[in-house]
Protein backbone atom coordinates (compact mmCIF):
# COMPACT_ATOMS: atom_id res chain seq x y z
CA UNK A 1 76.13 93.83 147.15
CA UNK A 2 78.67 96.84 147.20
CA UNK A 3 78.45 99.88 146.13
CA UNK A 4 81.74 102.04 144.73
CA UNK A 5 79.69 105.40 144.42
CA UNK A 6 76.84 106.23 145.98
CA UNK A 7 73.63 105.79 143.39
CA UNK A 8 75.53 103.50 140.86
CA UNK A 9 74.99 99.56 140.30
CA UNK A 10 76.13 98.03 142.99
CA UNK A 11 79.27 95.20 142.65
CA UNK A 12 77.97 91.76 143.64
CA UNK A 13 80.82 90.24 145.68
CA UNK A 14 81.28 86.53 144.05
CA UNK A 15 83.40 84.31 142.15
CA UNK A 16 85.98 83.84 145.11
CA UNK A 17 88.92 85.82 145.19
CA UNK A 18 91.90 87.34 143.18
CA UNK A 19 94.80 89.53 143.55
CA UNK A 20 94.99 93.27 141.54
CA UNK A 21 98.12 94.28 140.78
CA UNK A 22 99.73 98.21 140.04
CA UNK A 23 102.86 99.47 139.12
CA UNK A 24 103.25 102.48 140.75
CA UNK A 25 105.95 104.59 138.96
CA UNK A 26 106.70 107.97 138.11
CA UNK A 27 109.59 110.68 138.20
CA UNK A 28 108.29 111.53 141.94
CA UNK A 29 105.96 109.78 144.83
CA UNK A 30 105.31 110.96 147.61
CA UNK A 31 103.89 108.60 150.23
CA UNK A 32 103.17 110.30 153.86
CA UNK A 33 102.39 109.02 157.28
CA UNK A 34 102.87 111.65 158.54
CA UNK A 35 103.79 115.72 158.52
CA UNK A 36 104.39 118.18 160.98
CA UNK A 37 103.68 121.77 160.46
CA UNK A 38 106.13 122.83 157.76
CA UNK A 39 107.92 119.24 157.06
CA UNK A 40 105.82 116.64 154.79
CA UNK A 41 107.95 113.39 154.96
CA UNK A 42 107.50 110.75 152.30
CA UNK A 43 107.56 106.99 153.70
CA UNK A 44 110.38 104.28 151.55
CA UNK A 45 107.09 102.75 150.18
CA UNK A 46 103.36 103.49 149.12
CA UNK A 47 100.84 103.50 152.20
CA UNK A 48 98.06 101.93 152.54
CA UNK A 49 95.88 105.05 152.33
CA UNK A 50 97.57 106.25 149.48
CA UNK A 51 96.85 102.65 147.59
CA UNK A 52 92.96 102.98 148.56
CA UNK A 53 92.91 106.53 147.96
CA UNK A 54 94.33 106.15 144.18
CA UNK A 55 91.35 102.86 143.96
CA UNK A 56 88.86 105.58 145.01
CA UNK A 57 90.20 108.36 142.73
CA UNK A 58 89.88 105.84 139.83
CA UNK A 59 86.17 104.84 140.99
CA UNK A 60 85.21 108.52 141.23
CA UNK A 61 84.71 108.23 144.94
CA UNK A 62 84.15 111.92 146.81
CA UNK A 63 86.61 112.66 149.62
CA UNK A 64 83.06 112.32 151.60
CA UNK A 65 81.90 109.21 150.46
CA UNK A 66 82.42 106.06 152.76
CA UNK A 67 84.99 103.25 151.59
CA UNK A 68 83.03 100.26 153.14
CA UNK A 69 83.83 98.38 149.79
CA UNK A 70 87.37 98.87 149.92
CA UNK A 71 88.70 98.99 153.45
CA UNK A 72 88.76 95.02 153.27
CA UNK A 73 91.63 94.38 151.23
CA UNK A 74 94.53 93.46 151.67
CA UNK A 75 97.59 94.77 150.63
CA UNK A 76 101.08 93.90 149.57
CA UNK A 77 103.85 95.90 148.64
CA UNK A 78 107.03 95.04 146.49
CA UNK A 79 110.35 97.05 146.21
CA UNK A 80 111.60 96.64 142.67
CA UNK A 81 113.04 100.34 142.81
CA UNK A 82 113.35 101.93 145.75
CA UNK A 83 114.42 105.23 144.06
CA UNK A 84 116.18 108.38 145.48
CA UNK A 85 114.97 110.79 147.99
CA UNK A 86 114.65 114.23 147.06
CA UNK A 87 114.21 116.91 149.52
CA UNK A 88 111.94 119.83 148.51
CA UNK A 89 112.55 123.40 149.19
CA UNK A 90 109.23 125.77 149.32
CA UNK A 91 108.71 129.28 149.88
CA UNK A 92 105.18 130.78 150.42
CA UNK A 93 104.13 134.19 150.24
CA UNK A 94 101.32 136.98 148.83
CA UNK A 95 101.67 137.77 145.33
CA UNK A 96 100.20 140.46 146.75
CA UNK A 97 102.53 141.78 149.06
CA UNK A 98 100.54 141.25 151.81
CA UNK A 99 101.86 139.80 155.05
CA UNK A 100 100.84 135.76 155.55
CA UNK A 101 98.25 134.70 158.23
CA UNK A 102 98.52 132.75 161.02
CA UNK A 103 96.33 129.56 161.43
CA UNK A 104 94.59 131.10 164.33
CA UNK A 105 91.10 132.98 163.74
CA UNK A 106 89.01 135.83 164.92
CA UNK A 107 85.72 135.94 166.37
CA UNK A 108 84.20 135.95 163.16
CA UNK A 109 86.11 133.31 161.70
CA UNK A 110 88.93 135.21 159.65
CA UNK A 111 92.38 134.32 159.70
CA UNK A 112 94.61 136.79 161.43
CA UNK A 113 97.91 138.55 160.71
CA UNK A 114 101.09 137.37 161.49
CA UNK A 115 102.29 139.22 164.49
CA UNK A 116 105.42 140.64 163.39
CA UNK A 117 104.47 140.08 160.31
CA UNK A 118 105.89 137.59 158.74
CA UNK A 119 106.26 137.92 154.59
CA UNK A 120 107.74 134.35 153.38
CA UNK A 121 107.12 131.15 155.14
CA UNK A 122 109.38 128.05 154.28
CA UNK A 123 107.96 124.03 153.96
CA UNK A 124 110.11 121.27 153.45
CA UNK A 125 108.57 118.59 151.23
CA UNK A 126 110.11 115.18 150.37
CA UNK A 127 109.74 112.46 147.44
CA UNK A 128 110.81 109.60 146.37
CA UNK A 129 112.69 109.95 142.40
CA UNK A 130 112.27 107.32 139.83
CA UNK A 131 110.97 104.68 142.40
CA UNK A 132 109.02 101.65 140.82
CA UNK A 133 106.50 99.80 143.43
CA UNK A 134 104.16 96.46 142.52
CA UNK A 135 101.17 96.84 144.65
CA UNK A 136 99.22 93.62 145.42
CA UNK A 137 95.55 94.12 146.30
CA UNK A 138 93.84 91.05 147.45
CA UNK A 139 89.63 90.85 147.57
CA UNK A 140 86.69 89.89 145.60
CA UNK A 141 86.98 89.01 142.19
CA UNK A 142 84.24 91.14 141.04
CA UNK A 143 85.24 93.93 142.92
CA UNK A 144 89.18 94.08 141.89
CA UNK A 145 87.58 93.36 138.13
CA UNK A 146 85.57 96.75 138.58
CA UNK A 147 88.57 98.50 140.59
CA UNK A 148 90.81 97.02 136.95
CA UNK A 149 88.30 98.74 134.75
CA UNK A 150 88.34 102.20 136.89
CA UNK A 151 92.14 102.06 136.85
CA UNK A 152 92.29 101.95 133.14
CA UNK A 153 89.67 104.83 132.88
CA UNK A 154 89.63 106.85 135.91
CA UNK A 155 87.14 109.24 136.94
CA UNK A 156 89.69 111.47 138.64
CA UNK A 157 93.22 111.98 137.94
CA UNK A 158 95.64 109.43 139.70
CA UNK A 159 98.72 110.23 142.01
CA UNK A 160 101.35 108.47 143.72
CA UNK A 161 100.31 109.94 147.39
CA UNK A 162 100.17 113.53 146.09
CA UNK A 163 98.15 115.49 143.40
CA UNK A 164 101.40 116.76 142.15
CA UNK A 165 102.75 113.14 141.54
CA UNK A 166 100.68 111.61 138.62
CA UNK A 167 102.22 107.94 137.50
CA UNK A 168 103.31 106.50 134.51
CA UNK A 169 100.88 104.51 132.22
CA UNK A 170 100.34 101.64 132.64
CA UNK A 171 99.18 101.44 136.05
CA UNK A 172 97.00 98.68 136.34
CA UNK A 173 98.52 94.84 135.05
CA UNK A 174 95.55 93.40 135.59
CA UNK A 175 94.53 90.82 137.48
CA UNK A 176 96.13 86.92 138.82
CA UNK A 177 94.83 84.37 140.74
CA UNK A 178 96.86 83.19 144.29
CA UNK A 179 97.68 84.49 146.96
CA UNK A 180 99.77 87.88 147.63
CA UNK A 181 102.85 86.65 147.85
CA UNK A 182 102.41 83.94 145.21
CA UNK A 183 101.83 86.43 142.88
CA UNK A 184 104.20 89.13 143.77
CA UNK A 185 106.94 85.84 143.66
CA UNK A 186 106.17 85.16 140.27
CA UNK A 187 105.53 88.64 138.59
CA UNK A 188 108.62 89.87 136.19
CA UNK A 189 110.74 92.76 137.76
CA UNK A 190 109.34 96.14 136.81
CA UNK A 191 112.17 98.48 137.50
CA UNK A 192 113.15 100.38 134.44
CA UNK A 193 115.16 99.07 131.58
CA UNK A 194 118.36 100.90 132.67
CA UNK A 195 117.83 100.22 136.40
CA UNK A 196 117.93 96.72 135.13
CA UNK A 197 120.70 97.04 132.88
CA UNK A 198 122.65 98.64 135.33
CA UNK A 199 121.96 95.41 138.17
CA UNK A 200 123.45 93.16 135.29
CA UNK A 201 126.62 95.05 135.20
CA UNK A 202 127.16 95.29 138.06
CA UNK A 203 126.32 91.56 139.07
CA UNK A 204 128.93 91.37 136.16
CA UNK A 205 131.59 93.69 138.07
CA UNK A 206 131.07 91.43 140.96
CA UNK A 207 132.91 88.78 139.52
CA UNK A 208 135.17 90.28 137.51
CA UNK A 209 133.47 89.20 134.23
CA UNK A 210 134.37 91.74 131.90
CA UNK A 211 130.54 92.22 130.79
CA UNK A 212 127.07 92.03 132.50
CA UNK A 213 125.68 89.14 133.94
CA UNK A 214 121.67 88.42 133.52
CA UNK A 215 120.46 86.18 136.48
CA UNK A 216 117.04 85.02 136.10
CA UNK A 217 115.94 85.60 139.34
CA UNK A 218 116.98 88.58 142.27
CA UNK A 219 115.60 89.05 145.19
CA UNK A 220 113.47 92.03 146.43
CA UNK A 221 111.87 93.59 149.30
CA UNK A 222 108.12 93.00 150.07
CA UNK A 223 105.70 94.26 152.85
CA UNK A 224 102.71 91.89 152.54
CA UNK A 225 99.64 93.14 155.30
CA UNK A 226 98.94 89.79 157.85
CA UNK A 227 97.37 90.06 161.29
CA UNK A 228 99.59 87.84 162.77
CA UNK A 229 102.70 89.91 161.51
CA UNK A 230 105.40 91.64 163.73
CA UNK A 231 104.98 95.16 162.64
CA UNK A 232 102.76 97.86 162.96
CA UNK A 233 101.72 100.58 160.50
CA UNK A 234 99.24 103.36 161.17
CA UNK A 235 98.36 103.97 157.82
CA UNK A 236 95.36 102.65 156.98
CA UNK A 237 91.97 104.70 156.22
CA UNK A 238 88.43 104.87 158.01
CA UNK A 239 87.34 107.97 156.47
CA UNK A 240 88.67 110.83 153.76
CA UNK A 241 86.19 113.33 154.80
CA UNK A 242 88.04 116.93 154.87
CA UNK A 243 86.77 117.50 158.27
CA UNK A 244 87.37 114.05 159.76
CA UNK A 245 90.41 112.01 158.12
CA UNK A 246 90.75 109.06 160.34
CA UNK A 247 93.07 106.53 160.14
CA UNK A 248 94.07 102.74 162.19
CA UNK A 249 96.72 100.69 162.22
CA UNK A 250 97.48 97.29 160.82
CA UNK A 251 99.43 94.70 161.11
CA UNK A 252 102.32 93.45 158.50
CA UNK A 253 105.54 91.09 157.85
CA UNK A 254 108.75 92.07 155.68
CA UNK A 255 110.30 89.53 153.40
CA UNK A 256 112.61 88.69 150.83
CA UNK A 257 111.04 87.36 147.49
CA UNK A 258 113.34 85.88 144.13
CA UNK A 259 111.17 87.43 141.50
CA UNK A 260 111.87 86.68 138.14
CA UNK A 261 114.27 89.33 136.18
CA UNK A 262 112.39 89.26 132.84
CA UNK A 263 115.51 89.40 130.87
CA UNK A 264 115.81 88.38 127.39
CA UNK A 265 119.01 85.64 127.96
CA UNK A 266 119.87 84.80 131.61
CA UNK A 267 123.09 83.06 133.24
CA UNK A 268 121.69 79.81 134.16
CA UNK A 269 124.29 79.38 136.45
CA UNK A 270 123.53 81.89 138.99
CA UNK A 271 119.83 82.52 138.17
CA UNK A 272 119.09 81.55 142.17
CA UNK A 273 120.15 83.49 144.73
CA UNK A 274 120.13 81.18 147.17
CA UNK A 275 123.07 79.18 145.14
CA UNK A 276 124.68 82.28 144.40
CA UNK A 277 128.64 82.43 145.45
CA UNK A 278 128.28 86.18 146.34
CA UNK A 279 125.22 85.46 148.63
CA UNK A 280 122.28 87.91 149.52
CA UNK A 281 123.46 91.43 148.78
CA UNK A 282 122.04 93.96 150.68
CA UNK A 283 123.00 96.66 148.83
CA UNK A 284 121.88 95.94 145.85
CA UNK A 285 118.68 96.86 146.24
CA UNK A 286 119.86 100.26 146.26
CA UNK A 287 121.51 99.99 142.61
CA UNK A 288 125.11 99.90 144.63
């Protein structure tokens, strides 16, 4: 039996296992591992803790609570559009005039002046614009059903790694049977209409078409979590407590995946990459 929240019906962890997947998307995401005094970096893809932190939003989980029930799955991560980076600019300072304090404290536990004092201090945030992730979460059947109902009715608000980045609706598309990269293989492309559009012309461009060309297939970028895999990523959560975040590392693989384009008519001829003339572009992924 698992519990989401602590004194609500527990989630009985049967009927084997299945694969909940997300479409993260929004104007901005922000997706740390890591930040250093006045610089908050954003990662190219969503983290592992921000994945489980946006499940325990949506299940009304308290930054104190444990995540025993959801530390267990497994994630996967596909690039459908990886999105520009946007770098931040932030000034801080009293409304009231006053001069800002510095992080140390006094005896008694108040924070004390800047020494000179110091009126304005700058932060430099980034985010990702206009990105479009599929998350794959792989666990109990029973369990990803409750995490699909939370989703779709959260208790708290959502966001893409940040409070200030809510997503787009609809987050949750429900949930598939296989494994992670089965699924993530065979789920349409969910970049945006004119991301797509634009691929198709310039696929088109290319080869000196004169219009766009609609493969039925492209290939994208996936980072699917496996023990055996040869990289390492400390991002994923023990604990969300304010006074003891703790995080470990895992272990993952990056691939390549031809996911189906969704689009209405397709070129037959050069729906597979692999048979494609041009070959693997790398640079398409980046909408060049």
């Amino acid at each position: 039996m698992t519990s989401l929240t602590p004194g609500a019906p527990s989630v009985r962890q049967s009927g084997g296992q299945a694969v909940l997947l997300l479409r993260l998307a929004g104007p901005l995401q922000s997706w740390g591992s890591r930040s250093a005094f006045n610089r908050r970096e954003t990662g190219p893809e969503p983290t592992k803790s921000g994945v489980i932190g946006l499940l325990a939003a949506a299940s009304g989980l308290a930054r104190e609570d444990p995540l025993d029930a959801l530390l267990p799955l497994r994630l996967g991560i596909r690039v459908d559009q990886p999105g520009a980076l946007l770098r931040d600019y932030h000034t801080v300072s009293d409304y009231r005039g006053r001069p800002l304090p510095q992080a140390g404290v006094s005896a008694k536990g108040i924070q004390k002046p800047t020494s000179p004092a110091k009126n304005t201090h700058v932060t430099t945030r980034y985010y990702l614009q206009d990105a479009v992730f599929l998350a794959a979460v792989a666990g109990p059947r029973t369990l990803l059903t409750a995490l699909d109902v939370a989703v779709r009715a959260p208790a708290y608000p959502l966001a893409l790694g940040r409070r200030s980045c809510p997503p787009t609706q609809p987050v949750s598309c429900g949930l598939r049977d296989g494994s992670i990269e089965d699924v993530l293989r065979e789920e349409p492309w969910q970049a945006s209409r004119r991301a797509r559009e634009q691929y198709a012309a310039q696929r088109g461009r290319e080869r000196n078409l004169g219009r766009s060309l609609y493969p039925a297939r492209v290939d994208r970028s996936v980072t699917v979590e496996d023990p055996h895999g040869d990289d390492v990523l400390h991002d994923a959560p023990v604990s969300f407590h304010p006074q003891a975040r703790t995080f470990t590392s895992r272990r993952v693989r990056h691939d390549w995946l031809s996911i189906p384009t969704g689009f209405p008519r397709t070129d037959d001829d050069t729906s597979d990459g692999a048979n494609d003339d041009a070959g693997h572009d790398p640079f398409a992924l980046l909408g060049w």
